[in-house]
C-alpha atoms as a PDB file:
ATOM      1  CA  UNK A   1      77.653 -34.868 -16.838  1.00  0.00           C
ATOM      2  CA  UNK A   2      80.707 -34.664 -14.488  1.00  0.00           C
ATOM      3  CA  UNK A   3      80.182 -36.084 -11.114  1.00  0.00           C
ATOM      4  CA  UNK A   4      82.780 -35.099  -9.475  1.00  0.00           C
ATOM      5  CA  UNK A   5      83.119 -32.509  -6.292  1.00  0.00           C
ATOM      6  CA  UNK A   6      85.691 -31.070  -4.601  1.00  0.00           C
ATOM      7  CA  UNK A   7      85.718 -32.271  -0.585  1.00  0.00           C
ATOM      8  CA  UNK A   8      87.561 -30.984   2.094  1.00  0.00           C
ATOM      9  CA  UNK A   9      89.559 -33.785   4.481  1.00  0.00           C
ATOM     10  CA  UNK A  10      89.565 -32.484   7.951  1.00  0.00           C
ATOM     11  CA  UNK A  11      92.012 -34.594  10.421  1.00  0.00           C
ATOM     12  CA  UNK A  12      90.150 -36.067  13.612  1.00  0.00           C
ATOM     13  CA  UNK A  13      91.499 -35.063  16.975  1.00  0.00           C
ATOM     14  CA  UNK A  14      91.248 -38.505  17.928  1.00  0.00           C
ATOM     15  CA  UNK A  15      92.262 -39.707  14.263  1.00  0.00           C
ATOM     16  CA  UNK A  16      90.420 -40.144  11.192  1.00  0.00           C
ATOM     17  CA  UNK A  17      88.930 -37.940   8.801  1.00  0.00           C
ATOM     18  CA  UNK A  18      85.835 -35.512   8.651  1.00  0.00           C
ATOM     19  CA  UNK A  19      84.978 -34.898   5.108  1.00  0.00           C
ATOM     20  CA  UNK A  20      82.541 -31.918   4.046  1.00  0.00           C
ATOM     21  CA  UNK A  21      81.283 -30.770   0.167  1.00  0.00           C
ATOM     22  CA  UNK A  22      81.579 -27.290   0.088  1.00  0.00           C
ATOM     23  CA  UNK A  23      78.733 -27.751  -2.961  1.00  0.00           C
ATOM     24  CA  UNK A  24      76.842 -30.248  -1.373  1.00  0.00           C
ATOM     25  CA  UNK A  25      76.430 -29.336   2.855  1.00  0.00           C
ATOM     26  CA  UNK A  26      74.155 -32.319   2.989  1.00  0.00           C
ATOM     27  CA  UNK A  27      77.002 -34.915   2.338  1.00  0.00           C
ATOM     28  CA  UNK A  28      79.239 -35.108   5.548  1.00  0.00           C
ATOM     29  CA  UNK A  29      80.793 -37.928   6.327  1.00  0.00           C
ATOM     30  CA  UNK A  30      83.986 -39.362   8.316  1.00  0.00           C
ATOM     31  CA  UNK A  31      86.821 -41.904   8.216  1.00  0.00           C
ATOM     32  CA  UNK A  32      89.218 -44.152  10.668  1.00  0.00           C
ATOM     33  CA  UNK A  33      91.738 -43.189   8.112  1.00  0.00           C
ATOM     34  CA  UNK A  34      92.147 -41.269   4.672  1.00  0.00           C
ATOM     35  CA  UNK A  35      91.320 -44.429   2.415  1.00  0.00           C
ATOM     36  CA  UNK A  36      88.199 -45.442   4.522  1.00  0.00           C
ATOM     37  CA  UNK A  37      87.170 -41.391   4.525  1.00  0.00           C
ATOM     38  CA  UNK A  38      87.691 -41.473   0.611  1.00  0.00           C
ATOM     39  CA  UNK A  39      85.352 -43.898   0.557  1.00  0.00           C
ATOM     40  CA  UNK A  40      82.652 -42.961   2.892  1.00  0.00           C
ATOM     41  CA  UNK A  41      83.204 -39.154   0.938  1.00  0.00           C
ATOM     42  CA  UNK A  42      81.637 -41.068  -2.591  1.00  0.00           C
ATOM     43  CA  UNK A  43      78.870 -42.935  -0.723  1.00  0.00           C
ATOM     44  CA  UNK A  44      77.936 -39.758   1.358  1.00  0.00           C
ATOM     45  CA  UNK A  45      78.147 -37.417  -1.848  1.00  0.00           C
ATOM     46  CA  UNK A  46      76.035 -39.997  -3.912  1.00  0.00           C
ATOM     47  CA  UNK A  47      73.161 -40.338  -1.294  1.00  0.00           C
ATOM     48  CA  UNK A  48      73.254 -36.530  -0.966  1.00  0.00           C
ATOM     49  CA  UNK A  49      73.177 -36.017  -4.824  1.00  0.00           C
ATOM     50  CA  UNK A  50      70.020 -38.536  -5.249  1.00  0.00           C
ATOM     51  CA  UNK A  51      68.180 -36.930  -2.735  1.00  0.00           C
ATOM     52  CA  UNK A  52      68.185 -33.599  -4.368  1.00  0.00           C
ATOM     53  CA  UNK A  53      66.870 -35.334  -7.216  1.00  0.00           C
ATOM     54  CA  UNK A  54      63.892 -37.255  -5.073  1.00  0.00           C
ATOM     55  CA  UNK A  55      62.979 -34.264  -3.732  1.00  0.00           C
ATOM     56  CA  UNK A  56      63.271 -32.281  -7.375  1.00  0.00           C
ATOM     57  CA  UNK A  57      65.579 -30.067  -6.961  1.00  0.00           C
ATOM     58  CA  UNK A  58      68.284 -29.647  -9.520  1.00  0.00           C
ATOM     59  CA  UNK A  59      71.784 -30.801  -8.625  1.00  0.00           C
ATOM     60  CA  UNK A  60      74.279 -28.186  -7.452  1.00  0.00           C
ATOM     61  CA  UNK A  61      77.081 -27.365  -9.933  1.00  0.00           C
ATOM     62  CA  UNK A  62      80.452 -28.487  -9.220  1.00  0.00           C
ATOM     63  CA  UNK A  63      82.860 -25.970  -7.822  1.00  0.00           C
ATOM     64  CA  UNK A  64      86.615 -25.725  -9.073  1.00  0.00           C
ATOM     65  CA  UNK A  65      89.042 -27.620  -6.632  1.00  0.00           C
ATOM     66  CA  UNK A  66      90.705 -24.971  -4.088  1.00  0.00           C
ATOM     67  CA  UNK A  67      93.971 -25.423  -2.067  1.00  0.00           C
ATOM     68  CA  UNK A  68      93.708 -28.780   0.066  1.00  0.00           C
ATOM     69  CA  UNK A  69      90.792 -29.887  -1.456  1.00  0.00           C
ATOM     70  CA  UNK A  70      90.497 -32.883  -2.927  1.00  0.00           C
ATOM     71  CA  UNK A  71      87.922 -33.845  -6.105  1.00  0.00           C
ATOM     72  CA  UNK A  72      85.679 -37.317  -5.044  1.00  0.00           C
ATOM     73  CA  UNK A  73      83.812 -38.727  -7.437  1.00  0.00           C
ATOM     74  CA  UNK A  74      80.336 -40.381  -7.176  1.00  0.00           C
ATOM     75  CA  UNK A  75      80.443 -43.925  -7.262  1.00  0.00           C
ATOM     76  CA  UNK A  76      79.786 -45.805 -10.697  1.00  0.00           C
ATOM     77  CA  UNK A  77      76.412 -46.758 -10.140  1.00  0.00           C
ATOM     78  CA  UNK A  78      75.379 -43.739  -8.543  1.00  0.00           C
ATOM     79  CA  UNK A  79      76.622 -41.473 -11.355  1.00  0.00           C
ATOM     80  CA  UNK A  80      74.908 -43.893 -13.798  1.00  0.00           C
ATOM     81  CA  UNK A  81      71.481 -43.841 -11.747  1.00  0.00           C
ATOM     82  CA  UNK A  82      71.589 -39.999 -11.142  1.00  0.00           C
ATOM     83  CA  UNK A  83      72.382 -38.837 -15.064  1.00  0.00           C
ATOM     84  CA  UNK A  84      69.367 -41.202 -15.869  1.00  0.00           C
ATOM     85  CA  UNK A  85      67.116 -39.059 -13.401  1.00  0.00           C
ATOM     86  CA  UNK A  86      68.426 -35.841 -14.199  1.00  0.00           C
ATOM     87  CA  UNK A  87      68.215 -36.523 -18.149  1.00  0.00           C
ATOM     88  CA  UNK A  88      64.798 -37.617 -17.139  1.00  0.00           C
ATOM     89  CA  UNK A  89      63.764 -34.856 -15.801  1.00  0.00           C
ATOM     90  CA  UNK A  90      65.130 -31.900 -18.351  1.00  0.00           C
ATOM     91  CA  UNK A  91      63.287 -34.271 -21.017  1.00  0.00           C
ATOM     92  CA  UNK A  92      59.629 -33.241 -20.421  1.00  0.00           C
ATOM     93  CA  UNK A  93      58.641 -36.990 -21.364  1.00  0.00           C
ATOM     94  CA  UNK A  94      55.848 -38.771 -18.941  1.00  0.00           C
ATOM     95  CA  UNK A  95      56.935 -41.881 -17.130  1.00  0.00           C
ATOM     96  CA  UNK A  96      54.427 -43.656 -19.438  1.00  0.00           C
ATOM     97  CA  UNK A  97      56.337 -42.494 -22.546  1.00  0.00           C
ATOM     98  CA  UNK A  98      59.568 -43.339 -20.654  1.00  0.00           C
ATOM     99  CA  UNK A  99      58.913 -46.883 -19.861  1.00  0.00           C
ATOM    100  CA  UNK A 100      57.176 -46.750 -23.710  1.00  0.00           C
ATOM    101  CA  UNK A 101      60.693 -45.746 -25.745  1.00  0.00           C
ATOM    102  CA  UNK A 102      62.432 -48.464 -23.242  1.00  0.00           C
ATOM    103  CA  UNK A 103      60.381 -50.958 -24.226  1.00  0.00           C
ATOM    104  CA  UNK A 104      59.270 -52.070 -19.930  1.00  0.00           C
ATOM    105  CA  UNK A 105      56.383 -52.076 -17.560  1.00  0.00           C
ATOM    106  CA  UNK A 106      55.233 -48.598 -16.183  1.00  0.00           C
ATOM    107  CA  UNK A 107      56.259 -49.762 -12.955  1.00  0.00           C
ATOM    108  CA  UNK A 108      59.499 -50.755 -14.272  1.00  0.00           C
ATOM    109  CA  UNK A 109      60.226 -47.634 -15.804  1.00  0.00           C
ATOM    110  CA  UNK A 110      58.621 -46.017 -12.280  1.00  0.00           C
ATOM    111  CA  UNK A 111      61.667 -48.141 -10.733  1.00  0.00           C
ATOM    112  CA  UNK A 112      64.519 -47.128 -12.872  1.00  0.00           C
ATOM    113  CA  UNK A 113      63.811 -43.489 -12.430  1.00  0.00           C
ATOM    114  CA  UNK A 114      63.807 -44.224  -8.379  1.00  0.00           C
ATOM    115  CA  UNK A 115      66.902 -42.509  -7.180  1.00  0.00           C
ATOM    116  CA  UNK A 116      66.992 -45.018  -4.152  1.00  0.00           C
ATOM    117  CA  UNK A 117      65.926 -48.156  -6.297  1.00  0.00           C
ATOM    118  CA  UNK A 118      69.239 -50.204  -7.139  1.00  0.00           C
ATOM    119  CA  UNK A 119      69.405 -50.733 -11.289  1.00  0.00           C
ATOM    120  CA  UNK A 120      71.245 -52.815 -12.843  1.00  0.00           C
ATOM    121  CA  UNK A 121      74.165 -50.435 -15.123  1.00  0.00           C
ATOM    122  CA  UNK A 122      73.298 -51.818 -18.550  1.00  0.00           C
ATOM    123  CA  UNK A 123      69.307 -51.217 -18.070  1.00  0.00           C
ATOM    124  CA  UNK A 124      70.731 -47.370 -16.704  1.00  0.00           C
ATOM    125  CA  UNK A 125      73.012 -47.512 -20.444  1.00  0.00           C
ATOM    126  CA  UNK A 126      70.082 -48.571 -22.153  1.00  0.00           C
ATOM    127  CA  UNK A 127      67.719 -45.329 -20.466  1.00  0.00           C
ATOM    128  CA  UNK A 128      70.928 -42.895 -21.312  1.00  0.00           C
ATOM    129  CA  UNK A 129      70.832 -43.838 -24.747  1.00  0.00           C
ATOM    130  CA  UNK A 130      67.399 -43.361 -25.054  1.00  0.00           C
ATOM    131  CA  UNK A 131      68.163 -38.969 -24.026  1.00  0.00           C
ATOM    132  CA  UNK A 132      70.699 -39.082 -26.515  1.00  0.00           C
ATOM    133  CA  UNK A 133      73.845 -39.741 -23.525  1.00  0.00           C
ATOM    134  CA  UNK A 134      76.611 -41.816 -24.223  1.00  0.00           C
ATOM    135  CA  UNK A 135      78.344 -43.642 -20.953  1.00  0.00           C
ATOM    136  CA  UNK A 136      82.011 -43.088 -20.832  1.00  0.00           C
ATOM    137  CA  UNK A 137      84.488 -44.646 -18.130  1.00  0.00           C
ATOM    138  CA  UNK A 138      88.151 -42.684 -17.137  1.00  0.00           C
ATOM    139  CA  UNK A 139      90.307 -44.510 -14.656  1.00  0.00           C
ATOM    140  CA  UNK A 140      92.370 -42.448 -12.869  1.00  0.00           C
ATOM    141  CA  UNK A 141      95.395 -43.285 -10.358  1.00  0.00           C
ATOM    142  CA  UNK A 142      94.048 -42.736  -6.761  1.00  0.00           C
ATOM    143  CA  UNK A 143      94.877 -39.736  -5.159  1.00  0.00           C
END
């Protein structure tokens, strides 16, 4: 699971940046300059990306980067939070039996599978591990 979608920068008339998801319409978001756009283009795209998941609906497959595009990546946190859902959700497991192989509270479980309830990342490991995903971290130069 690749979180990672190509955004277009549009420069502001009056400066700044808009930045659209050709993938994702929902995430549209703007900066005062390109860092602060980069920026606001994770947050926007990560918010956009749980909400498909809160409202079922599966998560739209990445496009391939075209001319003056540029990829963004969901935030850490956000990636870790959404795999857990979306591995949720192609298991076919109950919440009961969830928060049962995790070894926590129903409403625990209920919590962690929340796409708008902050987790903490090694509770999010732990639930990845569980569907048989293993967390990986690249760091990359910034564009």
């Amino acid at each position: 699971m690749d979180y990672v979608y190509p955004a277009l920068f549009q420069p502001e008339p009056d400066g700044g940046f808009l930045v659209t998801f050709p993938d994702v319409p929902e995430a549209i978001t703007q900066g005062d300059d390109f860092a602060d756009a980069k920026a606001s283009a994770s947050d926007a795209l990560g918010l956009a990306l749980r909400g498909y998941l809160a409202h079922g609906k599966a998560l739209p497959t990445p496009s391939r980067r075209k001319g003056g595009q540029i990829d963004v990546p969901v935030e850490m946190a956000n990636a870790l939070k959404i795999a857990v859902v979306e591995a949720f959700q192609l298991s076919g497991i109950s919440k009961s039996e969830f928060a049962r192989r995790l070894g926590k509270a129903d409403t625990e479980a209920h919590r962690i599978l929340d796409p708008d309830h902050p987790t903490k990342l090694v509770t999010l490991e732990a639930a990845l591990k569980l569907f048989g995903k293993q967390v990986f971290v690249t760091v990359r130069d910034a564009a």
